[in-house]
N, C-alpha and C. Protein backbone atom coordinates (compact mmCIF):
# COMPACT_ATOMS: atom_id res chain seq x y z
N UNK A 1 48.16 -8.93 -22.64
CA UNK A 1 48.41 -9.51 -23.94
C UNK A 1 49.87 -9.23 -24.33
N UNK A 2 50.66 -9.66 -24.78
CA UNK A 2 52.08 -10.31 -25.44
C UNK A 2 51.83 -9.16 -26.02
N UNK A 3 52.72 -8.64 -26.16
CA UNK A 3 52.80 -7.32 -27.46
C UNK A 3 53.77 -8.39 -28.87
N UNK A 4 53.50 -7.94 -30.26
CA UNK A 4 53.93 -8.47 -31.54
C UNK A 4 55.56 -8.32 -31.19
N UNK A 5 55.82 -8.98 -32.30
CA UNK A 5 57.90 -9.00 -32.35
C UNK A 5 57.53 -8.42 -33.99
N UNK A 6 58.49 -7.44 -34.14
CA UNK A 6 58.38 -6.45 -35.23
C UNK A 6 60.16 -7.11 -36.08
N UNK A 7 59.80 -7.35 -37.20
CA UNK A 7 60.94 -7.96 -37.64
C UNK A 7 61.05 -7.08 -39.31
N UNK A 8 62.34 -6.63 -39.72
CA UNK A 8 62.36 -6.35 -41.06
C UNK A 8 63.10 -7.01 -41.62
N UNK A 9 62.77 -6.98 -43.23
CA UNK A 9 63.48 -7.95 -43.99
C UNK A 9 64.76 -7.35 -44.07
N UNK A 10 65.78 -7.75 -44.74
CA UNK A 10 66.75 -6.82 -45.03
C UNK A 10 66.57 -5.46 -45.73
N UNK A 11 66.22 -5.93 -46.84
CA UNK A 11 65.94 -5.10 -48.10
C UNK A 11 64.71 -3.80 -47.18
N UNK A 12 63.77 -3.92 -46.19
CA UNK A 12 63.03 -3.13 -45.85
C UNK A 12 64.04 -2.48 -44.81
N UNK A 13 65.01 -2.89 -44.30
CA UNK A 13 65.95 -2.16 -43.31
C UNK A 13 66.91 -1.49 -44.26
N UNK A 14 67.56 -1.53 -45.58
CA UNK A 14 67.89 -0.62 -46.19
C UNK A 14 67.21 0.49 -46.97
N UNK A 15 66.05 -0.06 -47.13
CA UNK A 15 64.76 1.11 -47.54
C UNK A 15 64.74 2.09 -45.97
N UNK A 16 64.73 1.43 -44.87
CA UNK A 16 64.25 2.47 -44.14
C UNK A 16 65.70 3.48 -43.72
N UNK A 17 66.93 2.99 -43.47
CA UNK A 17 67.65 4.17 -43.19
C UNK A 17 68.15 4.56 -44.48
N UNK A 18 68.14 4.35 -45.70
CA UNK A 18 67.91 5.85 -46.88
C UNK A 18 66.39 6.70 -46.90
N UNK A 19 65.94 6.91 -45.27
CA UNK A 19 64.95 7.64 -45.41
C UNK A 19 65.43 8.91 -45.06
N UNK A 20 64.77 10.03 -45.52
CA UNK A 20 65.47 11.35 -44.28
C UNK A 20 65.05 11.34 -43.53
N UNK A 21 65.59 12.04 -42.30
CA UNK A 21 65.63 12.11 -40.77
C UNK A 21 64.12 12.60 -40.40
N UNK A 22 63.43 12.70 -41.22
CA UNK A 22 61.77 13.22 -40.84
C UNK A 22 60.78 12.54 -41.42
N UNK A 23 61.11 11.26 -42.14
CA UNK A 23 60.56 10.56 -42.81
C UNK A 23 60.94 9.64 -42.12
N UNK A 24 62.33 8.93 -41.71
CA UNK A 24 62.54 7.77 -40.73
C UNK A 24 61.73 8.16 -39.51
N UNK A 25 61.56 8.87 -38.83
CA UNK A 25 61.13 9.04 -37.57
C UNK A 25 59.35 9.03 -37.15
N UNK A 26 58.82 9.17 -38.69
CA UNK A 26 57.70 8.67 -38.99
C UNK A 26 57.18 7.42 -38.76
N UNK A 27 58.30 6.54 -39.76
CA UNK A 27 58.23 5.33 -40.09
C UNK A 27 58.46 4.47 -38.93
N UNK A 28 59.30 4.76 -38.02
CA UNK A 28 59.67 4.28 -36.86
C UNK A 28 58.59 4.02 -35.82
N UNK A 29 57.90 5.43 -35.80
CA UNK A 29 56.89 5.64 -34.87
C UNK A 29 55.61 4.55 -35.34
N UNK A 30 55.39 4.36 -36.62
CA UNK A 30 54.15 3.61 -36.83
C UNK A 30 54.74 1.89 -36.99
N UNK A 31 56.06 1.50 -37.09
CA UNK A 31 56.59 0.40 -36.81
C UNK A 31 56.62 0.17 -35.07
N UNK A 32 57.08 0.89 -34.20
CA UNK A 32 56.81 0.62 -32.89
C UNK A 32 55.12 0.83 -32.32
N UNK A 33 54.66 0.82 -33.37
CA UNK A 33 53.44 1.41 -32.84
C UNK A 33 52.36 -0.24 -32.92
N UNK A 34 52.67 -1.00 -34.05
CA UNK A 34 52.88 -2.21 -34.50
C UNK A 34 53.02 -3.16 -33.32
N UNK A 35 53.71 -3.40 -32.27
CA UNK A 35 53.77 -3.74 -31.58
C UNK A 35 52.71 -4.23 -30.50
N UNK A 36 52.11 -3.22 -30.39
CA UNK A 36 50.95 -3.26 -29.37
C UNK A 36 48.97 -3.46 -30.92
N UNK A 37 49.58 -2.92 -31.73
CA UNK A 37 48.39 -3.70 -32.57
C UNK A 37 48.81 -3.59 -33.66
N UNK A 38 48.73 -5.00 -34.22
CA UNK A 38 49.16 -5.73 -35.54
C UNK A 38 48.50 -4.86 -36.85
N UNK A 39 47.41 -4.80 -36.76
CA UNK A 39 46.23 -4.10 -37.27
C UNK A 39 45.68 -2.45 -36.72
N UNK A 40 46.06 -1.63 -37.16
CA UNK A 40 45.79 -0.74 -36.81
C UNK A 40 44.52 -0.12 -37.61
N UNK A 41 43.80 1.14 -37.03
CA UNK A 41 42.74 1.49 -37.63
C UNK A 41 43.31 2.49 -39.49
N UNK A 42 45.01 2.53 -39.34
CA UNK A 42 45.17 3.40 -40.61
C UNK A 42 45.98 2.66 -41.71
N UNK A 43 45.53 0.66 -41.18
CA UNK A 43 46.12 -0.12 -42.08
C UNK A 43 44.71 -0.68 -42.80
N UNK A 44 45.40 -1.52 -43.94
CA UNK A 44 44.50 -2.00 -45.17
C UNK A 44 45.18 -3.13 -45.25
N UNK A 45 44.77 -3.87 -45.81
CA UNK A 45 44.69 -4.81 -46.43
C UNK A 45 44.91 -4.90 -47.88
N UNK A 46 45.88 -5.27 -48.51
CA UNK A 46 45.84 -5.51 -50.10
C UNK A 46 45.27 -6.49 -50.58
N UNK A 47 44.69 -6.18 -51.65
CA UNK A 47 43.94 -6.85 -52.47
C UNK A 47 44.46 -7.61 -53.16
N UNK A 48 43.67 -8.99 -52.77
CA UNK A 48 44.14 -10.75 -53.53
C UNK A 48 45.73 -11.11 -52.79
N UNK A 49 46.00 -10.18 -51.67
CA UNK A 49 47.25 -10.66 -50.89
C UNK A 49 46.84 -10.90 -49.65
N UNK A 50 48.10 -11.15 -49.10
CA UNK A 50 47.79 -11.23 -47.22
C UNK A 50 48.08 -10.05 -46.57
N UNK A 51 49.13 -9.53 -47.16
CA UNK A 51 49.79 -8.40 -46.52
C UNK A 51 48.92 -6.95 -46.24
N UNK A 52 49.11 -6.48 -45.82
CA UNK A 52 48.54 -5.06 -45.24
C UNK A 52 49.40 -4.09 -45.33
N UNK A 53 49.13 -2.77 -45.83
CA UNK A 53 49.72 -1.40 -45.77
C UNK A 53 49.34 -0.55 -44.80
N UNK A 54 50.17 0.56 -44.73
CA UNK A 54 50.00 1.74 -43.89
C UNK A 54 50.59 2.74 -44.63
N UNK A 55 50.04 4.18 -44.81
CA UNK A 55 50.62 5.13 -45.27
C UNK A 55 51.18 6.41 -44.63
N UNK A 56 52.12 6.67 -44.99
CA UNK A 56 53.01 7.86 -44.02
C UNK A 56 53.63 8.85 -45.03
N UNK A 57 52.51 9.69 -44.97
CA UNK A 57 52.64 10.48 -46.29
C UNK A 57 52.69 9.68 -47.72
N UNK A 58 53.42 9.71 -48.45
CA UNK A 58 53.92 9.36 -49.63
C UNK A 58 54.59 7.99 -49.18
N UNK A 59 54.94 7.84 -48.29
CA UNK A 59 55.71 6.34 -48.54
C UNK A 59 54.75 5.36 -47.71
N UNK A 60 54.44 4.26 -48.15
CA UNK A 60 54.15 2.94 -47.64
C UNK A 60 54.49 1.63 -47.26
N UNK A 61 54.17 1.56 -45.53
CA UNK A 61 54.76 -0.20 -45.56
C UNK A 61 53.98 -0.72 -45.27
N UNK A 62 54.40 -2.04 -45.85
CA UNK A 62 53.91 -2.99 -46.27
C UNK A 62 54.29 -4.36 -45.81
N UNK A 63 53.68 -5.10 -44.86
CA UNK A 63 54.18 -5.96 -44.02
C UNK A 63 53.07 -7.12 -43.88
N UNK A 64 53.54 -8.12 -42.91
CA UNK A 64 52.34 -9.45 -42.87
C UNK A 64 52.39 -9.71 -41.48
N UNK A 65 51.62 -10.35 -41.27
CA UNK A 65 50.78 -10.66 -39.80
C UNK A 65 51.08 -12.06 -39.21
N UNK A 66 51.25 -12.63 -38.29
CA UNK A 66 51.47 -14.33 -37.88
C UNK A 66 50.63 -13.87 -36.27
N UNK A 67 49.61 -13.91 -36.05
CA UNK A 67 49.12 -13.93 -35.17
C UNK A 67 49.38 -15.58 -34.67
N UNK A 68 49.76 -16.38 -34.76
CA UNK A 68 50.17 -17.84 -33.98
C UNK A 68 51.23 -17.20 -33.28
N UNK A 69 52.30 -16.80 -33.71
CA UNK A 69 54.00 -16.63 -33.57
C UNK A 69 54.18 -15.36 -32.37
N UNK A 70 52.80 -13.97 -33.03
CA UNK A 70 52.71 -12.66 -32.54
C UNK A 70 54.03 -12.06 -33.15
N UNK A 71 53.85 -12.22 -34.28
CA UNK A 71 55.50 -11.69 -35.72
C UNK A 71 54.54 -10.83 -36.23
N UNK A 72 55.04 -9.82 -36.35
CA UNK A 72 54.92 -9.29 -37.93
C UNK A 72 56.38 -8.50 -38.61
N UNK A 73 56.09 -8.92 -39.86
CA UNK A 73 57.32 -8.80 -40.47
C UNK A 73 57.14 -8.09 -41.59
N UNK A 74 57.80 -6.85 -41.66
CA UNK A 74 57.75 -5.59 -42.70
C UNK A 74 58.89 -6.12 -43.63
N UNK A 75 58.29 -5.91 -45.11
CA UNK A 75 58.69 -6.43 -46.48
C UNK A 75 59.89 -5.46 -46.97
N UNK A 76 58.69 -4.24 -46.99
CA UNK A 76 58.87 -2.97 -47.53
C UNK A 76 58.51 -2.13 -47.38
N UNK A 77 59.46 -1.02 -47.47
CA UNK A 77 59.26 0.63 -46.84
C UNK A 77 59.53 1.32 -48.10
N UNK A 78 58.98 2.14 -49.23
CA UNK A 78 59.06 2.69 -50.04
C UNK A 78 57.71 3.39 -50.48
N UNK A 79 58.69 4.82 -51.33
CA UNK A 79 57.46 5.40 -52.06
C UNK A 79 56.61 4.61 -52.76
N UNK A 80 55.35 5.41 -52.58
CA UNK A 80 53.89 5.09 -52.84
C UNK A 80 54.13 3.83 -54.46
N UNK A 81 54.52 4.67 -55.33
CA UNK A 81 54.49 4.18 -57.00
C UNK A 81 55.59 3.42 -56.83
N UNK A 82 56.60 3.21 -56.31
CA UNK A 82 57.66 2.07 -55.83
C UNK A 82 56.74 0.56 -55.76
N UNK A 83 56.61 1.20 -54.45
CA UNK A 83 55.52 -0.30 -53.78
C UNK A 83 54.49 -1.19 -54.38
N UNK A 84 53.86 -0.26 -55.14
CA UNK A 84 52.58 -0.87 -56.04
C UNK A 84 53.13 -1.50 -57.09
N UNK A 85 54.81 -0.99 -57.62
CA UNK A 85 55.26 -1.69 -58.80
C UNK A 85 55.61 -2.59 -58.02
N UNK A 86 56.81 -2.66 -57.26
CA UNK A 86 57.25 -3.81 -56.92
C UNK A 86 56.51 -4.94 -56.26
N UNK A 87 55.06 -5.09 -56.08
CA UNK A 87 53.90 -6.24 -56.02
C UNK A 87 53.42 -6.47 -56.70
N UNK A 88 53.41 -5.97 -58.06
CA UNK A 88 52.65 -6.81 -59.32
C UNK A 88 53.60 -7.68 -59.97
């Protein structure tokens, strides 16, 4: 099987390197991890959206799926109360 193409928006590529060096390396790991399954067993689904989360500690991303294309494309990488504001 094709492994996914992992794409960030801009705005989620400047969220992720103002991370610290132990928090990027987190984030990294569950973005390459993405690759081989779109859907993982420690993602969700948001409610009344398309997009799906994952949590890494305190911060969450938040990305969408194109299983036609095999894309997924991360929105946003930010703390927990960040994220939830910036989707309503």
């Amino acid at each position: 099987m094709t492994p996914y193409a992992v794409y960030l928006k801009n705005s989620a590529q400047r969220e992720l390197d103002r991370l610290p060096p132990a928090s990027h390396e987190a984030v990294l790991k569950q973005l390459k991890a993405l690759r081989f399954e779109a859907r993982p067993r420690n993602a969700a689904k948001l409610q009344g959206r398309p997009e799906y989360k994952i949590r890494v500690g305190n911060l969450r991303i938040i990305y969408g799926v194109d299983d036609a294309k095999r894309e997924v494309m991360v929105y946003m990488i930010d703390d927990r109360k960040q994220v939830y504001r910036r989707l309503r």
